[in-house]
Protein backbone atom coordinates (compact mmCIF):
# COMPACT_ATOMS: atom_id res chain seq x y z
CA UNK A 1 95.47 109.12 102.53
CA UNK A 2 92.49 109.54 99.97
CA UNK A 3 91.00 113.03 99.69
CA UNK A 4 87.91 112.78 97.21
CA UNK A 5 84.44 112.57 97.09
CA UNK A 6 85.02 109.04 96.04
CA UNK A 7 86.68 108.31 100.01
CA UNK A 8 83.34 106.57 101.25
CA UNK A 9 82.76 104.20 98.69
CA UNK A 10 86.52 103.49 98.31
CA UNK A 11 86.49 102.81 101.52
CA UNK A 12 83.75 100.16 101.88
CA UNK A 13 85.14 98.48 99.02
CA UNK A 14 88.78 98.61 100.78
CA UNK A 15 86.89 97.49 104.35
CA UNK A 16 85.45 94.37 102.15
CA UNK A 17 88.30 93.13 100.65
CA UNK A 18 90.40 93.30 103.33
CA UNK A 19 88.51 91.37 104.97
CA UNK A 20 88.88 88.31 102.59
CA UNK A 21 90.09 84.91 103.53
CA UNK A 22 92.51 85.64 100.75
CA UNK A 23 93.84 88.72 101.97
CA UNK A 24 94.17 87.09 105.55
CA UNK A 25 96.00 84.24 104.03
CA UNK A 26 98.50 86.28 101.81
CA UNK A 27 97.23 85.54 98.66
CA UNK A 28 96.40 89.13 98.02
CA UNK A 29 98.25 92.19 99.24
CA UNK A 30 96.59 95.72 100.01
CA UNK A 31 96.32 98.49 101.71
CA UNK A 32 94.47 98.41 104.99
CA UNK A 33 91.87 101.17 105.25
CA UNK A 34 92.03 103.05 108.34
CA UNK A 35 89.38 104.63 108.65
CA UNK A 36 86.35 107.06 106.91
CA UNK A 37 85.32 110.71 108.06
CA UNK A 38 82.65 111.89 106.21
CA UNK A 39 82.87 115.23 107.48
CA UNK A 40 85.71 115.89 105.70
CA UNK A 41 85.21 113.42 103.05
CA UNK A 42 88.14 112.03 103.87
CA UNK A 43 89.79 108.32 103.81
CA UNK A 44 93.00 107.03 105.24
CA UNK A 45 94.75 104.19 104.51
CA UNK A 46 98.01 102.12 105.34
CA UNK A 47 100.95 102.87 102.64
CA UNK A 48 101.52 100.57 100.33
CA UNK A 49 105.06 100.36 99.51
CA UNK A 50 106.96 99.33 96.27
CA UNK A 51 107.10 100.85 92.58
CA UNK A 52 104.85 100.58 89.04
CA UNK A 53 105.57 97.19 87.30
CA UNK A 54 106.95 98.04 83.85
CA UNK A 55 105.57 97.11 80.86
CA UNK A 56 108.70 95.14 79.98
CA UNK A 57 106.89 91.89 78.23
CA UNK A 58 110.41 89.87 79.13
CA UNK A 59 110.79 90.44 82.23
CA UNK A 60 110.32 87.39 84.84
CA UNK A 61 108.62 90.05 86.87
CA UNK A 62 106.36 91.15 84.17
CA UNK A 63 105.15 87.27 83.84
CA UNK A 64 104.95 86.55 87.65
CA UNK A 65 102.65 89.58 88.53
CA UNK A 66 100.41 88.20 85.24
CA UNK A 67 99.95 84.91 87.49
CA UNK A 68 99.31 86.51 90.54
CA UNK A 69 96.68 88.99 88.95
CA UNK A 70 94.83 86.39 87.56
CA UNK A 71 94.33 84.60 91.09
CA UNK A 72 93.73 88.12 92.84
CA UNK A 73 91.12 88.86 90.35
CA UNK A 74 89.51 85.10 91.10
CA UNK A 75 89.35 86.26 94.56
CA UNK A 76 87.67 89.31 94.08
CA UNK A 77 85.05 87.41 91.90
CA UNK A 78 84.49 84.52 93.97
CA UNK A 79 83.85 86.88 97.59
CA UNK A 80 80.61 87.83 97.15
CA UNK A 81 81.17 91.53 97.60
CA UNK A 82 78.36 93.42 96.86
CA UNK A 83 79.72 96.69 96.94
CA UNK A 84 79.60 98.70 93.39
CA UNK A 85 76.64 99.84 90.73
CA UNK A 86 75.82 97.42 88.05
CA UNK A 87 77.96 97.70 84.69
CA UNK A 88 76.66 96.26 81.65
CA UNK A 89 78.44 95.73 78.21
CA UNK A 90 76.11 98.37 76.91
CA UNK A 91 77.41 100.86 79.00
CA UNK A 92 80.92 100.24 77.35
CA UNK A 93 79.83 100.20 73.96
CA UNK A 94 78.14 103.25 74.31
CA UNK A 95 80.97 104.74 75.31
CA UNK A 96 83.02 104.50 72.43
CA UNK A 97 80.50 104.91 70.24
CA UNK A 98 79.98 108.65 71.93
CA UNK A 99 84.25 109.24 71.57
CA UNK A 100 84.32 107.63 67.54
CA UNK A 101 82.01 110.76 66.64
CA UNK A 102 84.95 113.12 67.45
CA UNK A 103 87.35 111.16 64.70
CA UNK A 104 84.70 110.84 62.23
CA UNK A 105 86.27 113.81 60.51
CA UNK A 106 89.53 114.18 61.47
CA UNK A 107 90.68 110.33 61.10
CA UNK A 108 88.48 108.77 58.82
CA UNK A 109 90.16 105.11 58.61
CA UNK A 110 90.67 104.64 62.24
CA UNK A 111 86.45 105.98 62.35
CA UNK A 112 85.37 103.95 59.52
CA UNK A 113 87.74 100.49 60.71
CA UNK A 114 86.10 101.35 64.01
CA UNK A 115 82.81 101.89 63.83
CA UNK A 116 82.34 97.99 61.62
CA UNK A 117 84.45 96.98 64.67
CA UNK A 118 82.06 97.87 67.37
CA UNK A 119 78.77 96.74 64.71
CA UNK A 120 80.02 93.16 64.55
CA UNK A 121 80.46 92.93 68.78
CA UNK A 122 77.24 94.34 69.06
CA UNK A 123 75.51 91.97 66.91
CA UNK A 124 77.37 89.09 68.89
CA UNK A 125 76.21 90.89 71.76
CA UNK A 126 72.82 89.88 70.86
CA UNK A 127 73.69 86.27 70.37
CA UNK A 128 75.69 85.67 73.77
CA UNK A 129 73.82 85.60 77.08
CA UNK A 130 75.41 88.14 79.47
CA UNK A 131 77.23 86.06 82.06
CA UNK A 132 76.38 86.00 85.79
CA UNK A 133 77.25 89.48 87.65
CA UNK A 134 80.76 89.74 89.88
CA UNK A 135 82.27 92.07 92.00
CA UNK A 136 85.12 93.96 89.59
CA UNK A 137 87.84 96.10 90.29
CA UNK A 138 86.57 98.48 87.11
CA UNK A 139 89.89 98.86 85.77
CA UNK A 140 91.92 95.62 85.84
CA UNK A 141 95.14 96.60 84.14
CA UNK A 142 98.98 95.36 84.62
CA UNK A 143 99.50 98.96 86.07
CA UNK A 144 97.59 98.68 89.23
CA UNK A 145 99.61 96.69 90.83
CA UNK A 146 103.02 97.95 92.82
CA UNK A 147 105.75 95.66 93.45
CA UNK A 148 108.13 95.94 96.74
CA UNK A 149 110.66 93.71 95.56
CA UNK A 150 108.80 90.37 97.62
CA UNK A 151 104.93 91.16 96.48
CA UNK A 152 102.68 93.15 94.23
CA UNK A 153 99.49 94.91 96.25
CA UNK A 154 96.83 96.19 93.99
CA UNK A 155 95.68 99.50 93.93
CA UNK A 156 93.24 101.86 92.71
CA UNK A 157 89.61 99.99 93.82
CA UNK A 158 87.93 103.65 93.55
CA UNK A 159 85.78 102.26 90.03
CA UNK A 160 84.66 99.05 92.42
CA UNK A 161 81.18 97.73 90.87
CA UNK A 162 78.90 94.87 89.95
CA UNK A 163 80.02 93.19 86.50
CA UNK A 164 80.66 90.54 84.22
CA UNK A 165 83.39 88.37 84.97
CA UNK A 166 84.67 88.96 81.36
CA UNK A 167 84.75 92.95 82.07
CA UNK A 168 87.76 92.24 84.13
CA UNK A 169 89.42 89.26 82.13
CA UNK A 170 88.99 91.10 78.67
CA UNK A 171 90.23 94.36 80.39
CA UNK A 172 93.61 93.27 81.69
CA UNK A 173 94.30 90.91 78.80
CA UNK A 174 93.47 94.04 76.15
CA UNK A 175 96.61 96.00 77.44
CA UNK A 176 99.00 92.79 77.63
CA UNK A 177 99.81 93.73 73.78
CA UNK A 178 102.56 95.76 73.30
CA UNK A 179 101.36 99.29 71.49
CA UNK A 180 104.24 99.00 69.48
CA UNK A 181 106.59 96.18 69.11
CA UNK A 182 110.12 96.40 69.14
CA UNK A 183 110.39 92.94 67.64
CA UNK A 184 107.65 89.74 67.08
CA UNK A 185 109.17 88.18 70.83
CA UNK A 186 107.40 91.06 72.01
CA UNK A 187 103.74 89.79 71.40
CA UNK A 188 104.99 86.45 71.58
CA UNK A 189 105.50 87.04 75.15
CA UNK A 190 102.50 89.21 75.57
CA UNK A 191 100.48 86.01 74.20
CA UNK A 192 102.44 84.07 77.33
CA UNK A 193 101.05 86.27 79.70
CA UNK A 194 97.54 86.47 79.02
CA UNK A 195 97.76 82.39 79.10
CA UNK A 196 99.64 83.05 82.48
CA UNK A 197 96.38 84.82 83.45
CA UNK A 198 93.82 83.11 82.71
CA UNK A 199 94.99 79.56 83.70
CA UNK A 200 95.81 81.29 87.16
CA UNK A 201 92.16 82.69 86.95
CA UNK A 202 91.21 79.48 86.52
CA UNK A 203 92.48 77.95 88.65
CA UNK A 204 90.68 80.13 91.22
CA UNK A 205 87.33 79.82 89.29
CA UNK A 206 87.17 76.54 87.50
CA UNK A 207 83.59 77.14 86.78
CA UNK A 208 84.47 79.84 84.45
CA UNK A 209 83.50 79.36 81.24
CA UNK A 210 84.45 82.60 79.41
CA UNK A 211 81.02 83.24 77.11
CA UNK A 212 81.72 86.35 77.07
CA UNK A 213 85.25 87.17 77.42
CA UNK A 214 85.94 87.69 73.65
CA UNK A 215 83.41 90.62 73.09
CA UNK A 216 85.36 92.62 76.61
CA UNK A 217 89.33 91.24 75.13
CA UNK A 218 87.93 93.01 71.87
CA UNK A 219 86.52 96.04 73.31
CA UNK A 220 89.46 96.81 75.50
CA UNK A 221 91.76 96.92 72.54
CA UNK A 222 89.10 99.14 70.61
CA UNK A 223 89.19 101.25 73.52
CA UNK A 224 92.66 101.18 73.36
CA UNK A 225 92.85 102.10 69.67
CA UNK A 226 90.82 105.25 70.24
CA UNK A 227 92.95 106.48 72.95
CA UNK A 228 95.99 106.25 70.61
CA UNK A 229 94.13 108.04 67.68
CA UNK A 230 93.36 111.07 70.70
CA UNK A 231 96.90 111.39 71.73
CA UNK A 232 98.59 111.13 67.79
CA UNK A 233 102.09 110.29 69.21
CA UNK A 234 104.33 108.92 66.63
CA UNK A 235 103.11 106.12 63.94
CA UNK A 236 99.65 106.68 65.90
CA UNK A 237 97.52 105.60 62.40
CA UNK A 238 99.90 102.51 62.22
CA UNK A 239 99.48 101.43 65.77
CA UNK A 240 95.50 102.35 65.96
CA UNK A 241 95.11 99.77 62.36
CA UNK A 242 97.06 97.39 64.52
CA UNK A 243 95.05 97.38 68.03
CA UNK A 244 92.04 97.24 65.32
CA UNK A 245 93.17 94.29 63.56
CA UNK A 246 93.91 92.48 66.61
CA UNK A 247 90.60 93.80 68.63
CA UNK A 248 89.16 91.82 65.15
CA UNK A 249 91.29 88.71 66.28
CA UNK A 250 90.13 88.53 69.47
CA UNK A 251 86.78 88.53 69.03
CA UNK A 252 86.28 85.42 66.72
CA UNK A 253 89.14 83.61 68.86
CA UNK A 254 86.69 81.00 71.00
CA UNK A 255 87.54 80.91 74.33
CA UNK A 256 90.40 78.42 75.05
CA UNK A 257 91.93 78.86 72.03
């Protein structure tokens, strides 16, 4: 059951994708939405049994939901959906550039590695024609997905709109590396999953050609290294440098390398 103000729109997006070929065949597991009353403002849906997947980079489990995310995410792409605003690169950009401003004074590295971060993938912005618009999930992460011991069902469709198919790619492939590495396997691994994912992606969309998908990989870790300078949990500076460097990484790594 979904009580928001969100419950319409959830719903239509729920209503479309359940509807898929791919959801009819098994190839993507959800809930099945029940029904709409606006009335109420108020959505119901079948449960979706099972549990978070853990962010355990060697677990079997961790690598098999990375291969079936990147198909589920090709089927979302390739349906046609037209559900969901339009969501530009800009819009992300912007977007940390508004948050940086509140570190400027309080953590002036993280602001200062930052800020020449987000210059350079603007000025590649410039350079690289914006790729054909897809329906996106919003927030394609390894976290909304639940496992119930057989299959993983996504979850969370709520930020539903029209994107680039990069948004998604670079999103979920941002949070594959570990915040803070117990040992180099760790990001070894991590590097083994986002292969996992994209070659299932792939597979799904051959025509993909990834233009794009180094300026959203880059951006999700930037965004990712501004959350950790908000929260200042332990070794925050250290971890925030690292997401940095590795943003930096990503975004003169061509794609297929």
């Amino acid at each position: 059951m979904q009580h928001s103000r969100r419950g319409a729109f959830t719903y239509d997006v729920m209503k479309a994708l359940w509807d898929l070929p791919a959801r009819a065949s098994g190839e993507m597991l959800l809930s099945e939405p029940l029904g709409y009353y606006p009335d109420l403002d108020l959505m119901l849906q079948t449960e979706l049994p099972g549990e978070d997947v853990k962010g355990d980079r060697h677990s079997d489990l961790f690598m098999a939901e990375s291969e079936m995310a990147g198909r589920t995410i090709g089927h979302i792409h390739a349906s046609g959906i037209t559900v969901g605003t339009p969501h530009t690169i800009d819009v992300e950009i912007q977007r940390l550039y508004d948050r940086l401003e509140q570190f400027k004074m309080s953590s002036p590295k993280v602001y200062l590695a930052l800020r020449d971060l987000l210059k350079q993938i603007t000025a590649r912005v410039e350079r690289v024609p914006p790729e054909a618009p897809v329906p996106s999930h919003g927030d394609y992460k390894y976290n909304q997905f639940l496992y119930d011991g057989n299959q993983f069902g996504l979850i969370d469709v709520e930020y539903f709109v029209q994107a680039e198919p990069s948004f998604d790619l670079g999103k979920y492939c941002g949070h594959l590396a570990p915040s803070a590495p117990k040992h180099w396997s760790d990001t070894e691994r991590s590097n083994e999953a986002r292969r996992v994912f994209l070659d299932a992606y792939c597979q799904v969309r051959p025509e993909y050609r990834g233009a794009r998908y180094p300026l959203y990989e880059s951006l999700s870790l930037a965004t990712r290294a501004l959350v950790v300078t908000w929260t200042q949990g332990r070794n925050w500076d250290y971890t925030a440098q690292t997401l940095i460097s590795l943003s930096y990484e990503r975004l003169k790594t061509r794609w297929g390398e």
